[in-house]
PDB file of N, CA and C in Angstrom:
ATOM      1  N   UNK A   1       8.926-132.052  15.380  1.00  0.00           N
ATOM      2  CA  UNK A   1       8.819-130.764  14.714  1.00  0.00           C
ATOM      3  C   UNK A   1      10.205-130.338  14.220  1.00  0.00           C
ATOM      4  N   UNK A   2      10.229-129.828  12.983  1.00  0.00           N
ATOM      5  CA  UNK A   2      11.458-129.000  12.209  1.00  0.00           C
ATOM      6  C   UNK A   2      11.896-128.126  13.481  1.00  0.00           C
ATOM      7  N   UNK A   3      13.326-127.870  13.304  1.00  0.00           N
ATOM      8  CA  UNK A   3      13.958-127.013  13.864  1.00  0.00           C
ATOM      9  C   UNK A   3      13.632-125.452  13.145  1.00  0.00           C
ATOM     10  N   UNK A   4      13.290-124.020  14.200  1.00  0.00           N
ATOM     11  CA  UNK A   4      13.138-123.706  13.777  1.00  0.00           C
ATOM     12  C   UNK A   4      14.270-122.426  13.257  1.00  0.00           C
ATOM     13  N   UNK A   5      13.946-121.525  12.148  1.00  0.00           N
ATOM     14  CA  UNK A   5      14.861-120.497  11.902  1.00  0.00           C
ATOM     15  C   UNK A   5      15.067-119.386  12.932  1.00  0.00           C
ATOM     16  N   UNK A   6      16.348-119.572  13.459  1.00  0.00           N
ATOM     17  CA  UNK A   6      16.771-117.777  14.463  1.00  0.00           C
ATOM     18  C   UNK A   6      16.269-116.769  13.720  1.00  0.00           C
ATOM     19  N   UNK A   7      15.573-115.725  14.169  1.00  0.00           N
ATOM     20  CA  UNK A   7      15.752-114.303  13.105  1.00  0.00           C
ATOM     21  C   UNK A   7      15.947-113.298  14.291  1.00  0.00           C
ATOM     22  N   UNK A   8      17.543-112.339  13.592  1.00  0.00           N
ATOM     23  CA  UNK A   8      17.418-111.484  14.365  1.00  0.00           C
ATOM     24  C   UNK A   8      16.994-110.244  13.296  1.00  0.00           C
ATOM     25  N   UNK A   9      16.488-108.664  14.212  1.00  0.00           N
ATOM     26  CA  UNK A   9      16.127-107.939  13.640  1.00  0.00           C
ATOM     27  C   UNK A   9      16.968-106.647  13.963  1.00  0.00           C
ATOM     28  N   UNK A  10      17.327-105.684  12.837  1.00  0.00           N
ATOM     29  CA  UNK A  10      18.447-104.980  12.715  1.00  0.00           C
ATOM     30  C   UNK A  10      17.458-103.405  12.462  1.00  0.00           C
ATOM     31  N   UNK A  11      17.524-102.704  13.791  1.00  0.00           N
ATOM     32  CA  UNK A  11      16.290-101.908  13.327  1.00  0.00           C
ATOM     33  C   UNK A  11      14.970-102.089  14.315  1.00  0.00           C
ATOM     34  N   UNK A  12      15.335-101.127  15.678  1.00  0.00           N
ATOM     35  CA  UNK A  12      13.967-101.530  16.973  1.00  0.00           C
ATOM     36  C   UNK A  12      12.775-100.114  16.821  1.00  0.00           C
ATOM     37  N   UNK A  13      13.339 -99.507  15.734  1.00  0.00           N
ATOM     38  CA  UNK A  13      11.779 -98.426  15.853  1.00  0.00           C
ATOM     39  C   UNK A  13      10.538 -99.062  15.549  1.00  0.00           C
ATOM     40  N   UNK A  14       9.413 -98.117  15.376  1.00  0.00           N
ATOM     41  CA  UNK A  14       8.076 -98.281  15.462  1.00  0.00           C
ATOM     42  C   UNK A  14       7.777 -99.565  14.423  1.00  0.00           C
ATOM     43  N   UNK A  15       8.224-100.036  13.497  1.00  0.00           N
ATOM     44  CA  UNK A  15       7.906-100.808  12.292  1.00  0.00           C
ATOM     45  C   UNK A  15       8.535-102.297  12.951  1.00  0.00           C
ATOM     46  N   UNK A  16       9.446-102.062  13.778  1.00  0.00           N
ATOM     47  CA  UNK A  16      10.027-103.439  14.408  1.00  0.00           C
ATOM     48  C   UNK A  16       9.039-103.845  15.270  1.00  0.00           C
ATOM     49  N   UNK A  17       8.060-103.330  16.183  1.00  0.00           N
ATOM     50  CA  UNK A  17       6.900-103.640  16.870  1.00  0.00           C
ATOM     51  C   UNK A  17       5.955-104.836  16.096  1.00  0.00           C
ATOM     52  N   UNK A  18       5.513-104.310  14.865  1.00  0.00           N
ATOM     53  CA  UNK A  18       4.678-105.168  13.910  1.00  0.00           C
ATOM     54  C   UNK A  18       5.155-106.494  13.868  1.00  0.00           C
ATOM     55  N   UNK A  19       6.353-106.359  13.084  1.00  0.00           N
ATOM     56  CA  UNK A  19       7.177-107.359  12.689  1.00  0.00           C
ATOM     57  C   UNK A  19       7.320-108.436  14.329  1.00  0.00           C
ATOM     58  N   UNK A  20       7.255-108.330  15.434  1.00  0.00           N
ATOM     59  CA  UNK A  20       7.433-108.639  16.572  1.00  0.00           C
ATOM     60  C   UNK A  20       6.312-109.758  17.186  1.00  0.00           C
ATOM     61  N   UNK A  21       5.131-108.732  16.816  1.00  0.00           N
ATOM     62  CA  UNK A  21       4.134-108.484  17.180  1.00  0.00           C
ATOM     63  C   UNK A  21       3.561-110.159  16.844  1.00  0.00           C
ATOM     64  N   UNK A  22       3.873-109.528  15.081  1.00  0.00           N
ATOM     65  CA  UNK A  22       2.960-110.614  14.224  1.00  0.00           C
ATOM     66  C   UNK A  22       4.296-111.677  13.853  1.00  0.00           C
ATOM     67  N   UNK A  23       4.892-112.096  14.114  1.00  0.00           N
ATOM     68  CA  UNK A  23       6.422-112.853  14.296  1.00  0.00           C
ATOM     69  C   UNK A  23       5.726-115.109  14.848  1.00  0.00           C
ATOM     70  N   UNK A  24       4.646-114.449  15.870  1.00  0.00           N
ATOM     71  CA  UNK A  24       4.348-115.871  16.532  1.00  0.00           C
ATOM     72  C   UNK A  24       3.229-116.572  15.115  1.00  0.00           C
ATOM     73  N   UNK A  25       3.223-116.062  14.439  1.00  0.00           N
ATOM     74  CA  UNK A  25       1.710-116.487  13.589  1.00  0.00           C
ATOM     75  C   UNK A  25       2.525-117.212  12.664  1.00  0.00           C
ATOM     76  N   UNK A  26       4.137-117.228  12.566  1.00  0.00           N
ATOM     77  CA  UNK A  26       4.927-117.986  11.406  1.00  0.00           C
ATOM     78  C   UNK A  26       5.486-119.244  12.397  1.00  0.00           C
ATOM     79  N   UNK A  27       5.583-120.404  11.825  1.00  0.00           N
ATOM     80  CA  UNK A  27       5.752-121.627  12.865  1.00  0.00           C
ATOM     81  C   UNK A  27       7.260-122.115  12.658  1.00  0.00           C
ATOM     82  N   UNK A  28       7.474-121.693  11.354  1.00  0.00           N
ATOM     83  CA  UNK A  28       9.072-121.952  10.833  1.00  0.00           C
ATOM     84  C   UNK A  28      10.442-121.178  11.621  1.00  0.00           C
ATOM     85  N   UNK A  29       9.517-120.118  12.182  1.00  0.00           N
ATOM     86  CA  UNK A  29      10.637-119.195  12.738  1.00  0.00           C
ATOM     87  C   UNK A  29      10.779-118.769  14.171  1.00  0.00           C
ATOM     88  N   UNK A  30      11.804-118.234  14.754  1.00  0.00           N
ATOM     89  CA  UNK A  30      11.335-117.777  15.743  1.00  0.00           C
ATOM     90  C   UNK A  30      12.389-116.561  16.366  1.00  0.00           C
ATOM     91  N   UNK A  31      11.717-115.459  16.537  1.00  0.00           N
ATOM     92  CA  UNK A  31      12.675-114.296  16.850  1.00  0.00           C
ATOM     93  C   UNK A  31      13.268-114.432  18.096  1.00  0.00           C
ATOM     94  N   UNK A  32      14.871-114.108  17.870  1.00  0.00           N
ATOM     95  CA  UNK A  32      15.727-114.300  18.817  1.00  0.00           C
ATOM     96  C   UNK A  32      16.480-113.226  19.367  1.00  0.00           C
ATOM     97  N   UNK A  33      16.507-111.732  18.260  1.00  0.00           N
ATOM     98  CA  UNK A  33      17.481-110.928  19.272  1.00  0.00           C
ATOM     99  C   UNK A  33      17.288-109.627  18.008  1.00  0.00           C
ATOM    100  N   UNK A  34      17.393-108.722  18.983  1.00  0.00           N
ATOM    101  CA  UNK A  34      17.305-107.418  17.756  1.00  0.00           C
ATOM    102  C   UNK A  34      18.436-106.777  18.236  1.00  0.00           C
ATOM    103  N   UNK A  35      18.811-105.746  16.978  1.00  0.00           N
ATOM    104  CA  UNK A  35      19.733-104.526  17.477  1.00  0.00           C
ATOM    105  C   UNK A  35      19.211-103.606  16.721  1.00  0.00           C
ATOM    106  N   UNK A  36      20.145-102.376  17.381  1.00  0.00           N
ATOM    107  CA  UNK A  36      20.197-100.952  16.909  1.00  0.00           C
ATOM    108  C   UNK A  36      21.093-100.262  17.073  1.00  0.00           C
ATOM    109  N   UNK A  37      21.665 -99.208  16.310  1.00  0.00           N
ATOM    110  CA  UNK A  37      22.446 -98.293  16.652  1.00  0.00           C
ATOM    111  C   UNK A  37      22.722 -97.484  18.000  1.00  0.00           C
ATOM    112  N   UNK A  38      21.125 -97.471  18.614  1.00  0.00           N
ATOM    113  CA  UNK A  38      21.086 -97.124  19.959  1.00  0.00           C
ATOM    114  C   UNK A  38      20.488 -98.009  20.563  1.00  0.00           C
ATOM    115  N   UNK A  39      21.436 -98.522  21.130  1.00  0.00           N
ATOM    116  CA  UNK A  39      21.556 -99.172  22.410  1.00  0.00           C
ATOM    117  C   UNK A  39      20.141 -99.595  22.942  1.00  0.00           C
ATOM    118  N   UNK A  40      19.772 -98.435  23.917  1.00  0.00           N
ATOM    119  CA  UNK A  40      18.661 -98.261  24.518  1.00  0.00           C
ATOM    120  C   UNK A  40      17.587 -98.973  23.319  1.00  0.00           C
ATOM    121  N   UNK A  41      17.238 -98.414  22.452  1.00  0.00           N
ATOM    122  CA  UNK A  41      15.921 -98.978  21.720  1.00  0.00           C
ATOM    123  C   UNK A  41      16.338-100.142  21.474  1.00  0.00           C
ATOM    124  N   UNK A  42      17.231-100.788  21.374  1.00  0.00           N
ATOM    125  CA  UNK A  42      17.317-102.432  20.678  1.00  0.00           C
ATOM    126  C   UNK A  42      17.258-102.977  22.713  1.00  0.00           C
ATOM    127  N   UNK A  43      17.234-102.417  23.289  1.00  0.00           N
ATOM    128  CA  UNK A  43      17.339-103.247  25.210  1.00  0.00           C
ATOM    129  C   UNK A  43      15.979-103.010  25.429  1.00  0.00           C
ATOM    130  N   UNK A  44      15.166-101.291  25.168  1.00  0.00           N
ATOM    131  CA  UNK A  44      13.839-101.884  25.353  1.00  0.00           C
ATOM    132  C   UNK A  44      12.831-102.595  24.303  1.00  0.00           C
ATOM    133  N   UNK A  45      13.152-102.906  23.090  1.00  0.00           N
ATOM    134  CA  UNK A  45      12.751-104.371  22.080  1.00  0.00           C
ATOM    135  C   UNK A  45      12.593-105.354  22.545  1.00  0.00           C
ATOM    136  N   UNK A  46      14.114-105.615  23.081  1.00  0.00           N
ATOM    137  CA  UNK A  46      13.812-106.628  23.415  1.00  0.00           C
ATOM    138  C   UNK A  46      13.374-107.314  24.942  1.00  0.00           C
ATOM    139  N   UNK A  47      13.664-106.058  26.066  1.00  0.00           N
ATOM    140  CA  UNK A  47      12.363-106.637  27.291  1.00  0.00           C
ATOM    141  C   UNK A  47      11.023-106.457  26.847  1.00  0.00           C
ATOM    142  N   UNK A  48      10.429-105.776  25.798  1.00  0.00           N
ATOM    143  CA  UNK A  48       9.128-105.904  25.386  1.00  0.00           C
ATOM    144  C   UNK A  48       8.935-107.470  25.096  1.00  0.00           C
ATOM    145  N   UNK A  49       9.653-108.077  24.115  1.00  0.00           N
ATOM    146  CA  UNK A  49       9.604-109.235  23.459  1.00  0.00           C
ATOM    147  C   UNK A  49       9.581-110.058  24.070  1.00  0.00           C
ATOM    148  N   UNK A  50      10.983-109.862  25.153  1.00  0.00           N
ATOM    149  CA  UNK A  50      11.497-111.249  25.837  1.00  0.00           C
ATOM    150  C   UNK A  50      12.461-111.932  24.533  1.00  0.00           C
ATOM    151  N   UNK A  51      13.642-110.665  24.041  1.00  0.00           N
ATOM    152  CA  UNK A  51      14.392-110.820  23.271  1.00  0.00           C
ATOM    153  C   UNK A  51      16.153-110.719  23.861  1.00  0.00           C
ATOM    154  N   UNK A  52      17.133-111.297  23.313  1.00  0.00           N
ATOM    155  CA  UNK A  52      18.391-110.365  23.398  1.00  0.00           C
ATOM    156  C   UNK A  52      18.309-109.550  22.788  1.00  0.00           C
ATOM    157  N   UNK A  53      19.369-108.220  23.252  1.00  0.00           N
ATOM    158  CA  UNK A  53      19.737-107.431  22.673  1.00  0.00           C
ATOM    159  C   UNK A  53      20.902-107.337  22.383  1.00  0.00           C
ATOM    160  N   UNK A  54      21.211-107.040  21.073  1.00  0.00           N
ATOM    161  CA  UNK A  54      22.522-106.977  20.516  1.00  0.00           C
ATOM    162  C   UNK A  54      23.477-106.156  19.362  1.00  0.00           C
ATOM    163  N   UNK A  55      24.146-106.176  19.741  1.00  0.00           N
ATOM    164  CA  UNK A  55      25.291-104.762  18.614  1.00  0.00           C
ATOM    165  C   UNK A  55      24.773-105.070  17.582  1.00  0.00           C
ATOM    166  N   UNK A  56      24.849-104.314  16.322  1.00  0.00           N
ATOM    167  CA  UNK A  56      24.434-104.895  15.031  1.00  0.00           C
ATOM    168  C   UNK A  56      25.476-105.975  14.746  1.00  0.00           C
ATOM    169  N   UNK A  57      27.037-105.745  14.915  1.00  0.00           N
ATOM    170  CA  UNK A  57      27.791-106.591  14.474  1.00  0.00           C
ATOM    171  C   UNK A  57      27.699-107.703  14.977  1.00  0.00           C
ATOM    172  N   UNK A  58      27.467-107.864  16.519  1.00  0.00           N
ATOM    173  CA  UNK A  58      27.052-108.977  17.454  1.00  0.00           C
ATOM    174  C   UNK A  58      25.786-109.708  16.882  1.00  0.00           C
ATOM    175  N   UNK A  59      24.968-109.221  16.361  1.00  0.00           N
ATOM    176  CA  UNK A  59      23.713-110.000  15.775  1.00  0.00           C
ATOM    177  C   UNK A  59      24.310-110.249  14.125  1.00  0.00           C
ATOM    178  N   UNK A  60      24.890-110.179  13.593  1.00  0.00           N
ATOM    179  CA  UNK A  60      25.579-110.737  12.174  1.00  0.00           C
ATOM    180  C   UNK A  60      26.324-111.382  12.715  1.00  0.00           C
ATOM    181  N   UNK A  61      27.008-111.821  13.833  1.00  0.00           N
ATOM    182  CA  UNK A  61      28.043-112.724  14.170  1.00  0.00           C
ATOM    183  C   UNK A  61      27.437-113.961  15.058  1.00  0.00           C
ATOM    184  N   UNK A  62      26.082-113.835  14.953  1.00  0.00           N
ATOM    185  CA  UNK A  62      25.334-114.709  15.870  1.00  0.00           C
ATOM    186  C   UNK A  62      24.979-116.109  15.638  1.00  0.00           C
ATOM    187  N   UNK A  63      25.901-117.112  16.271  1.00  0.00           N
ATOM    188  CA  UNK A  63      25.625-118.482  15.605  1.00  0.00           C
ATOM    189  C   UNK A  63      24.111-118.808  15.222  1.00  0.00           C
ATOM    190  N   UNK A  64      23.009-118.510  16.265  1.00  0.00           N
ATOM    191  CA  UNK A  64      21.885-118.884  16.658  1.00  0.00           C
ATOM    192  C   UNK A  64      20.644-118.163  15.502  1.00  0.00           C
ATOM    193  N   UNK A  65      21.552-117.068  14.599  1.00  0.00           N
ATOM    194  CA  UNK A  65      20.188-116.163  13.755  1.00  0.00           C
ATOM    195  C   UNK A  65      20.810-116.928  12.430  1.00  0.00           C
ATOM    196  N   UNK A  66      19.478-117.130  11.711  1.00  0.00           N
ATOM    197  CA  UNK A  66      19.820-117.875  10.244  1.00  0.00           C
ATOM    198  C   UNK A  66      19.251-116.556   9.508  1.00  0.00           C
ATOM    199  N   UNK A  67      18.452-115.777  10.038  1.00  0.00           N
ATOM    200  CA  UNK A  67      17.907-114.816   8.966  1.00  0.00           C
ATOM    201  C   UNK A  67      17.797-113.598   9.633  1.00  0.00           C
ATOM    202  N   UNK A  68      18.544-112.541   8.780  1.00  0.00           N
ATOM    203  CA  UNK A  68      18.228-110.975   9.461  1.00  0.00           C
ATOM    204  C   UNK A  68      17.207-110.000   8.679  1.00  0.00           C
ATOM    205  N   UNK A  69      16.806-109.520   9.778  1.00  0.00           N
ATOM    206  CA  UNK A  69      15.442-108.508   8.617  1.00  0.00           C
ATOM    207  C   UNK A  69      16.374-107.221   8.935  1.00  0.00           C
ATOM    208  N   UNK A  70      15.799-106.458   8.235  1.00  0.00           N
ATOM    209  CA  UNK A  70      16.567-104.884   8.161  1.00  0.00           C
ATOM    210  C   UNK A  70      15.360-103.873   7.883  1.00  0.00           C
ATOM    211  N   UNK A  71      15.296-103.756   9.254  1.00  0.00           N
ATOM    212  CA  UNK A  71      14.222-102.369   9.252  1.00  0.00           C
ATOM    213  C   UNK A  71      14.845-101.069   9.505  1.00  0.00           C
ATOM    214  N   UNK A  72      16.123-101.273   9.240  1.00  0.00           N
ATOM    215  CA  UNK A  72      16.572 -99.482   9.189  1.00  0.00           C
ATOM    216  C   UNK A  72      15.974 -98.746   7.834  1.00  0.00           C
ATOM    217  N   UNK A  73      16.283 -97.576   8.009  1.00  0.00           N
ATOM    218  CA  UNK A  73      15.908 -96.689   6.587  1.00  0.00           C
ATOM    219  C   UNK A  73      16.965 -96.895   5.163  1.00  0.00           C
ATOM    220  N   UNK A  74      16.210 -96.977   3.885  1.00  0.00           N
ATOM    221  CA  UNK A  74      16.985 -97.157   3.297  1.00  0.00           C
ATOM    222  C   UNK A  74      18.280 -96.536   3.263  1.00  0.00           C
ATOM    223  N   UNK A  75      18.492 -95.494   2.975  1.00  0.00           N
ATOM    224  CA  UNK A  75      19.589 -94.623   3.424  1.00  0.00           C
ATOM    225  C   UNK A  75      20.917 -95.364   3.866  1.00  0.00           C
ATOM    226  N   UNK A  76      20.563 -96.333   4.808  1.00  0.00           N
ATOM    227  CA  UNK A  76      21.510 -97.250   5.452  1.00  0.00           C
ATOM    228  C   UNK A  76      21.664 -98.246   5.507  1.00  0.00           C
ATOM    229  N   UNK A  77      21.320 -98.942   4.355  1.00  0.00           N
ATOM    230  CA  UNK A  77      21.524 -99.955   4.166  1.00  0.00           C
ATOM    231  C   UNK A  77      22.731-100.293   3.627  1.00  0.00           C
ATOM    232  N   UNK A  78      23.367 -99.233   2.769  1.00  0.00           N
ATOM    233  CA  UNK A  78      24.877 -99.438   2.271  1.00  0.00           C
ATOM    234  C   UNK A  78      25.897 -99.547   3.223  1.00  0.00           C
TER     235      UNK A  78
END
């Protein structure tokens, strides 16, 4: 089997659940670690998941993620 893609996710509110949720139904990928601005919501993400949790900068610096999703609000994306 192909190796598959890290994805971490930048962004643990309600819309990161889905994305989580429905994450096992893609075979190419496999979620590895979320963050957030607060702390707390990216630590309970990821004991929901059975994820790391990590700084945003710590998850852009992450050898192991090939792809980041960005579920913050637009607003902040700049």
């Amino acid at each position: 089997m192909a190796k598959k893609l890290g994805v971490g996710v930048i962004g643990c509110g309600n819309i990161s659940k889905a994305y989580f949720s429905f994450a096992p139904l893609f075979r190419g990928i496999e979620m590895r670690a979320c963050a957030d601005i607060n702390m707390d919501a990216a630590k309970a993400r990821a004991k929901e998941f059975k994820l790391r949790a990590e700084t945003v900068e710590g998850l852009l610096n992450a050898d192991d993620i090939d792809i980041i999703v960005n579920l913050t609000v637009p607003a902040v994306h700049y």
